[in-house]
Each structure stands twice: as structure tokens, then as C-alpha cells.
PDB file of N, CA and C in Angstrom:
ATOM      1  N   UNK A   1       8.261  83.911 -31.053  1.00  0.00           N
ATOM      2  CA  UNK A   1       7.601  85.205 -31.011  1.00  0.00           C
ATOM      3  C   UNK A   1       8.599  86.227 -30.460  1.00  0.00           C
ATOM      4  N   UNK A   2       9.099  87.401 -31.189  1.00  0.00           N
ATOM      5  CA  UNK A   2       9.808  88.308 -30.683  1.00  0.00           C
ATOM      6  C   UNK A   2       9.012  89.059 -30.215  1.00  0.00           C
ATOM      7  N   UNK A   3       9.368  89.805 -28.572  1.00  0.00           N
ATOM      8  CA  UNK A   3       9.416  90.409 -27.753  1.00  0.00           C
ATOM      9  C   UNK A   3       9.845  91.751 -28.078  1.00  0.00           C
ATOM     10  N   UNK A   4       9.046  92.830 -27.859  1.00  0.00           N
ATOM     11  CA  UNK A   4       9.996  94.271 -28.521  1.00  0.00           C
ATOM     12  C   UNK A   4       9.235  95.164 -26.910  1.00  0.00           C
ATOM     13  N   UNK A   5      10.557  95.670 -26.697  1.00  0.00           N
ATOM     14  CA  UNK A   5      10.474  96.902 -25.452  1.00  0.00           C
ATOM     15  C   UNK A   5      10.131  98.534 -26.023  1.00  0.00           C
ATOM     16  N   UNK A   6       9.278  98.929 -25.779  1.00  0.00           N
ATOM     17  CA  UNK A   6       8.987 100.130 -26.469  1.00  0.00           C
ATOM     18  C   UNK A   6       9.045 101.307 -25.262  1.00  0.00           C
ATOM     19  N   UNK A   7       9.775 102.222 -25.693  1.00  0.00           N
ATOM     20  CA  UNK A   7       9.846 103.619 -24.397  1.00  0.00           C
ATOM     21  C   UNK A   7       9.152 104.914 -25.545  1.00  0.00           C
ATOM     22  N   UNK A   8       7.846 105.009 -25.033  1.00  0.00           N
ATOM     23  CA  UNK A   8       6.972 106.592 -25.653  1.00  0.00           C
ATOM     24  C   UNK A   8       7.699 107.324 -24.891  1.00  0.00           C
ATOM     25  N   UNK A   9       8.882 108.465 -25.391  1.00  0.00           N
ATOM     26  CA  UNK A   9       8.717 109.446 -25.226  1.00  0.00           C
ATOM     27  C   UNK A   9       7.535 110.536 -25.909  1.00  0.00           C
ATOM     28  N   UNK A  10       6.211 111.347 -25.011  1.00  0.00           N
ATOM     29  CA  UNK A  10       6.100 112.717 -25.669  1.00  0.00           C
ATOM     30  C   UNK A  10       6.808 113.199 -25.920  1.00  0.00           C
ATOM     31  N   UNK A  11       6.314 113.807 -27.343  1.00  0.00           N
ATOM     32  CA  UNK A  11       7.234 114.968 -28.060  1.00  0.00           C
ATOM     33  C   UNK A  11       8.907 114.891 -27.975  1.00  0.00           C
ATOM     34  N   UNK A  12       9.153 113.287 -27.893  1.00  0.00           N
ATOM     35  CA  UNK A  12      10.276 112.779 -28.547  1.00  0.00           C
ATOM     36  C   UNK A  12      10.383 112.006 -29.380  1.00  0.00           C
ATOM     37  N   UNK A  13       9.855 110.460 -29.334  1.00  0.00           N
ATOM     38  CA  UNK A  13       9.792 109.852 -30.449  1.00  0.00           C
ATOM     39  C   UNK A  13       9.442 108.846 -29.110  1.00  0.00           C
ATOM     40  N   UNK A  14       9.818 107.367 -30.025  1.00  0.00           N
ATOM     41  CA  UNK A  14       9.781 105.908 -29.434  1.00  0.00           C
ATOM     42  C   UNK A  14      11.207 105.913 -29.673  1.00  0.00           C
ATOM     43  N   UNK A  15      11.786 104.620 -28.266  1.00  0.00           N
ATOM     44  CA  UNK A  15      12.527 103.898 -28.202  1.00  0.00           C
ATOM     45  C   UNK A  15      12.236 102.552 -28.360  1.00  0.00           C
ATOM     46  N   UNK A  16      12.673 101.712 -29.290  1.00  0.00           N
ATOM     47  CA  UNK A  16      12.174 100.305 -29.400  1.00  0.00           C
ATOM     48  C   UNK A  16      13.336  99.762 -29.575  1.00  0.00           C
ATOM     49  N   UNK A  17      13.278  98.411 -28.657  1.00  0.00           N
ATOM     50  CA  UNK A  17      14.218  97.771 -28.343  1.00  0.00           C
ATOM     51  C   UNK A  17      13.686  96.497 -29.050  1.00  0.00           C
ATOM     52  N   UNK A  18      14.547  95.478 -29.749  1.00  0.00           N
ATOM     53  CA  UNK A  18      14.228  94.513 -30.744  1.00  0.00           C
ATOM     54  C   UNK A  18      14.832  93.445 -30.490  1.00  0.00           C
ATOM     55  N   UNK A  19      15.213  92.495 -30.594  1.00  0.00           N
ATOM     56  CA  UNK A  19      15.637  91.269 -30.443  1.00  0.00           C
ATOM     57  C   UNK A  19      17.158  91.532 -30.767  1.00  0.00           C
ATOM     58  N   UNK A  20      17.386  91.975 -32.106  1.00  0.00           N
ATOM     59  CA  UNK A  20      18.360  92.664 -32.667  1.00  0.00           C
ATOM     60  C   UNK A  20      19.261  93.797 -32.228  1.00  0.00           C
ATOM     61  N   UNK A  21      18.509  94.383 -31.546  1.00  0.00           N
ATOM     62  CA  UNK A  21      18.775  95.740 -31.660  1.00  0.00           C
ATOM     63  C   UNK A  21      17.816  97.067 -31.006  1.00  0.00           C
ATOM     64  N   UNK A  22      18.239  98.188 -30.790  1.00  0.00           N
ATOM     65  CA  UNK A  22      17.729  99.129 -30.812  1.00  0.00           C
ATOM     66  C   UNK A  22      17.579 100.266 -32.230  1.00  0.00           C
ATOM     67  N   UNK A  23      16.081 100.834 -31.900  1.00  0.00           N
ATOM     68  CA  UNK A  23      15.761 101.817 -33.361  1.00  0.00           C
ATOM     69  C   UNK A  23      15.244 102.882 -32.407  1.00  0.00           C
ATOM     70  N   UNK A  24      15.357 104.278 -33.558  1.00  0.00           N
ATOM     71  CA  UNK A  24      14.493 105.345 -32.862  1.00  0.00           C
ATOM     72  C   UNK A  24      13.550 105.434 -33.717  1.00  0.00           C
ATOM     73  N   UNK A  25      12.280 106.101 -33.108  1.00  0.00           N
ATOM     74  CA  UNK A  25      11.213 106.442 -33.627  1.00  0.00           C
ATOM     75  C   UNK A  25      10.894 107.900 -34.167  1.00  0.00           C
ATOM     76  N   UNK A  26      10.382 108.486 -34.818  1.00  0.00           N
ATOM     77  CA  UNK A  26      10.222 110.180 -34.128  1.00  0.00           C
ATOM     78  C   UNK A  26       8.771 110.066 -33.807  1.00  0.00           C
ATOM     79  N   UNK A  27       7.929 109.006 -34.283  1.00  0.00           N
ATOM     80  CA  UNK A  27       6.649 109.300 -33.510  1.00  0.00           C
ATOM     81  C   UNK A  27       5.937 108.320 -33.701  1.00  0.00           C
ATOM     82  N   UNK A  28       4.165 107.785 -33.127  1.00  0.00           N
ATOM     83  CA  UNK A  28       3.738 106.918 -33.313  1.00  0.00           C
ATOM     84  C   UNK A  28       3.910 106.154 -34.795  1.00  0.00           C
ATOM     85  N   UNK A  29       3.235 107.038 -35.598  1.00  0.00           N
ATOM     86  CA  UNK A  29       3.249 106.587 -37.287  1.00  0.00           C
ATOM     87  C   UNK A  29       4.254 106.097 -38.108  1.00  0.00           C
ATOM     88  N   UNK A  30       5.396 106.511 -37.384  1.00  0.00           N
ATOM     89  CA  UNK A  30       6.303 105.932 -37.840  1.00  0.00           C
ATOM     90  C   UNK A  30       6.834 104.355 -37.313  1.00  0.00           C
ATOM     91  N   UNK A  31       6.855 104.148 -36.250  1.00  0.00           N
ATOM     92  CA  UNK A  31       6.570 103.028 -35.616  1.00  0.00           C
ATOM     93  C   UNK A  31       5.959 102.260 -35.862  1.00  0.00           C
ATOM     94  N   UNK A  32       4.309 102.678 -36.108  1.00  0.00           N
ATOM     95  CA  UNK A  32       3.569 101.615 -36.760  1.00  0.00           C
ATOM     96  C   UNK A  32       3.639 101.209 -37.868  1.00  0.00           C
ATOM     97  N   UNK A  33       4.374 102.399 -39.094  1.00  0.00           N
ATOM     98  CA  UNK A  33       4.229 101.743 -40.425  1.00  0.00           C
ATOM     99  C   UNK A  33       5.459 100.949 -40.316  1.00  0.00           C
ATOM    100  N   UNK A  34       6.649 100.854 -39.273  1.00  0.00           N
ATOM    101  CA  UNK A  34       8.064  99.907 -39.747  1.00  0.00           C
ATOM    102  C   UNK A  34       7.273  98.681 -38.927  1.00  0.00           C
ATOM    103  N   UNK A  35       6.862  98.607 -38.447  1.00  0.00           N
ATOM    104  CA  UNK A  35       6.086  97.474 -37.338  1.00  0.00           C
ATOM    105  C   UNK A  35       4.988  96.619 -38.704  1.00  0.00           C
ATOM    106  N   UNK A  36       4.038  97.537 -39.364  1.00  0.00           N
ATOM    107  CA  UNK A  36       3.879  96.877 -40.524  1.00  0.00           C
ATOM    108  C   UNK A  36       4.569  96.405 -41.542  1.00  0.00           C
ATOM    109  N   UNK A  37       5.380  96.593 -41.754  1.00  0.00           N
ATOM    110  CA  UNK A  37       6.576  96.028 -43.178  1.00  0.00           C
ATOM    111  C   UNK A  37       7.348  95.311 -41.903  1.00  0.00           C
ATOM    112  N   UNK A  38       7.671  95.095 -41.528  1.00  0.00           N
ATOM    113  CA  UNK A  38       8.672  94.032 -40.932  1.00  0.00           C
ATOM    114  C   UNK A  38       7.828  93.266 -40.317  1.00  0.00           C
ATOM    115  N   UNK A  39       6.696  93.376 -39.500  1.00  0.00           N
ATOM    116  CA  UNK A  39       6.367  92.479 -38.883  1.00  0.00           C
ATOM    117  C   UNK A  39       4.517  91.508 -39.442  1.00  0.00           C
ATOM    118  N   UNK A  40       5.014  91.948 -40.554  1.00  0.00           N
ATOM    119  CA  UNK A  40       2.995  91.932 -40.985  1.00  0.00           C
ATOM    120  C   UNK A  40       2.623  90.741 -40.820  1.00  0.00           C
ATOM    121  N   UNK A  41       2.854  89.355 -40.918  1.00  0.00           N
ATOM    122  CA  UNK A  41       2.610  88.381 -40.637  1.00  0.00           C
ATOM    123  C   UNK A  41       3.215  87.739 -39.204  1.00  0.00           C
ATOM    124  N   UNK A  42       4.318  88.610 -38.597  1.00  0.00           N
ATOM    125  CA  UNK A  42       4.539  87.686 -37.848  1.00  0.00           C
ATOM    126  C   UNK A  42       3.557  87.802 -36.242  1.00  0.00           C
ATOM    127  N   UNK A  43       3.543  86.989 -35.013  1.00  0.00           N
ATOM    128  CA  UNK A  43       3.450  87.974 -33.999  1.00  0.00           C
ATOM    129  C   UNK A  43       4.490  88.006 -33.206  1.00  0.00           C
ATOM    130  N   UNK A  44       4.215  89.095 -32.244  1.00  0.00           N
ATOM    131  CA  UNK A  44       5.245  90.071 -31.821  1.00  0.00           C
ATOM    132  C   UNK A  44       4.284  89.777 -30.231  1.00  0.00           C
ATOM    133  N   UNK A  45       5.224  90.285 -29.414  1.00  0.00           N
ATOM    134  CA  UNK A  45       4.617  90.743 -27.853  1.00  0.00           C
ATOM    135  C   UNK A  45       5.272  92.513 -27.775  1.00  0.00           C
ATOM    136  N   UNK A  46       3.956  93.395 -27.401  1.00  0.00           N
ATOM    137  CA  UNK A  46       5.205  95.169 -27.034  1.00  0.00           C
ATOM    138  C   UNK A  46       4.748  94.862 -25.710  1.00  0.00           C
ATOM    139  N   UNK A  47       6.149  95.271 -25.109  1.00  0.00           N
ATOM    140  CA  UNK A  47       6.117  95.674 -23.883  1.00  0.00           C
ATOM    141  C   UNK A  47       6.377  96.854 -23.749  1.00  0.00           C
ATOM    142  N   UNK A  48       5.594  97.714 -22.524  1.00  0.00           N
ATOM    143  CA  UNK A  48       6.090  99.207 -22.240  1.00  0.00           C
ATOM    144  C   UNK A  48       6.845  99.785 -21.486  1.00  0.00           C
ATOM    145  N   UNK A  49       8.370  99.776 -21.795  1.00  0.00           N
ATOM    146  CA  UNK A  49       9.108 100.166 -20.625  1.00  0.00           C
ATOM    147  C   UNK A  49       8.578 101.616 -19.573  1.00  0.00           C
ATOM    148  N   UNK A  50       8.277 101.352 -18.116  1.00  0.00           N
ATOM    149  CA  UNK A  50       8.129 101.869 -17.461  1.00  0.00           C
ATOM    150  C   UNK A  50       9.269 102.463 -16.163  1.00  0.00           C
ATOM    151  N   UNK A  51       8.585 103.159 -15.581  1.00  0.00           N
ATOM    152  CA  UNK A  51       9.515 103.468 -14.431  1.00  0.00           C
ATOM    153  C   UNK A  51       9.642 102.056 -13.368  1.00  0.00           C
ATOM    154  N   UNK A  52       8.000 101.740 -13.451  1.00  0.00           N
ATOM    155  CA  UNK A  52       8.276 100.259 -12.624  1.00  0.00           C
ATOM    156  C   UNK A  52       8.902  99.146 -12.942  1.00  0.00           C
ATOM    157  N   UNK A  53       9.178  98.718 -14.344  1.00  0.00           N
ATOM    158  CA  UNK A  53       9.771  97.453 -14.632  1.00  0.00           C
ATOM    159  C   UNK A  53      10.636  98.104 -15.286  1.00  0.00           C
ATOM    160  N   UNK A  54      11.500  99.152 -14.988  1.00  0.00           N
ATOM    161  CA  UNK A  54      12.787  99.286 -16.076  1.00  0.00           C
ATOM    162  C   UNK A  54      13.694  98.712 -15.494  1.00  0.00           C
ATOM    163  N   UNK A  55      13.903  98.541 -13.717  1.00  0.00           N
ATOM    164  CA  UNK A  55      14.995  97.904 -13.526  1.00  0.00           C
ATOM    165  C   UNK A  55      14.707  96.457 -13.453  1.00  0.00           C
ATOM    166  N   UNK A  56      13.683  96.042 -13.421  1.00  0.00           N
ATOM    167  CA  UNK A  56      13.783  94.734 -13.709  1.00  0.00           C
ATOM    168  C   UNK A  56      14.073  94.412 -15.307  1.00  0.00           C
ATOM    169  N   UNK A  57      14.041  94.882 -16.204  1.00  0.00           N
ATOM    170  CA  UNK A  57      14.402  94.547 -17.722  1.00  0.00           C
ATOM    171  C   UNK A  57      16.113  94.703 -17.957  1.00  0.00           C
ATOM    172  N   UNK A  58      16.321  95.776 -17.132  1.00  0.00           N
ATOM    173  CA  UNK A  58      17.617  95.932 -16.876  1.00  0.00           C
ATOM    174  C   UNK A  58      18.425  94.709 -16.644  1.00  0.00           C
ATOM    175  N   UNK A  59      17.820  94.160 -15.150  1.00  0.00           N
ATOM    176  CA  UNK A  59      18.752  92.741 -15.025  1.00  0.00           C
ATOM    177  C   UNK A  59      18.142  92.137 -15.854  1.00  0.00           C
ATOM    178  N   UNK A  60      17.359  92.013 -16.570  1.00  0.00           N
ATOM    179  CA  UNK A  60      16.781  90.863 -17.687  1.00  0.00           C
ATOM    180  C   UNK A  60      18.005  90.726 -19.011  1.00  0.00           C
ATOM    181  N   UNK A  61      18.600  92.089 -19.075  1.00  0.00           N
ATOM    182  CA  UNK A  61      19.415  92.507 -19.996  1.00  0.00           C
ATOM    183  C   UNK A  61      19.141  92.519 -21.406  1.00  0.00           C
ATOM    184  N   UNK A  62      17.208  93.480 -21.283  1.00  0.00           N
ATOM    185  CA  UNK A  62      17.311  94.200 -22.196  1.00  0.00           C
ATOM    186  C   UNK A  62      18.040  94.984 -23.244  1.00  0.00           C
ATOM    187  N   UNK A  63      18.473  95.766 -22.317  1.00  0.00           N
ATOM    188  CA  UNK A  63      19.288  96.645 -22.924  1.00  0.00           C
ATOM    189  C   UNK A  63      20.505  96.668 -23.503  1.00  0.00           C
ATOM    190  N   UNK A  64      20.671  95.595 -23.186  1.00  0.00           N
ATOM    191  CA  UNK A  64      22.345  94.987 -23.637  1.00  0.00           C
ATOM    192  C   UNK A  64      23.066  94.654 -24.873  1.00  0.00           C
ATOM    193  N   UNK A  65      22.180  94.772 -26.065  1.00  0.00           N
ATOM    194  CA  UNK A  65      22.385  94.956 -27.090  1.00  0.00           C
ATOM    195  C   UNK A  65      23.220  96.524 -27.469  1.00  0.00           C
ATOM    196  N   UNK A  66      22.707  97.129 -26.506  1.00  0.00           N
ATOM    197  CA  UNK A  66      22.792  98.479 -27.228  1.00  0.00           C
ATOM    198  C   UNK A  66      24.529  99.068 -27.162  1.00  0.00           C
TER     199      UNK A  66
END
């Protein structure tokens, strides 16, 4: 099951972080329809990067793809 880190910016887009990789979003709908074509059968876990667990994902080394 891939794990995807998601950062909502308002009135910026999404940041989604992927197993793979990082993507930008420009807004919900768009997110959800690539989340449907790539992921339609599979499951997935979103997590919501926050202010509280960003530094813990940090040492998790989330971000480390990027």
C-alpha cells in the first residue's frame, strides 16, 4: 500500500509527495482526478503534512526524494 504525504496549500495548490516522487497540484480537482487514473483500484494511505508531524516526516525522510 503506498503512502502519499499531501500539503493543502489555500489558494495554492497541493503538494503530494509519492513513493516516487513529488507532484504539484493547482487544486483539489485536480488531485482527485490524477488520484483516480493512477490509483483507481489500488489502496493508498493520505497523510496530511502538518506543522505537527512535519518534522517528524522529515527524519522519516519523506522528503528525500525531492
Amino acid at each position: 500500500m503506498d503512502v502519499i504525504y499531501i500539503d493543502n496549500e489555500p489558494r495554492v495548490g497541493i503538494n503530494a509527495y509519492f513513493p516516487w516522487g513529488h507532484h504539484f497540484f493547482n487544486n483539489q480537482s485536480q488531485f482527485e482526478a490524477y488520484m483516480a487514473i493512477h490509483y483507481r483500484h489500488d489502496v493508498y494511505q493520505l497523510v496530511l503534512i502538518t506543522d505537527e508531524n512535519y518534522q517528524e516526516l522529515l527524519f522519516k525522510g519523506v522528503f528525500h526524494a525531492i
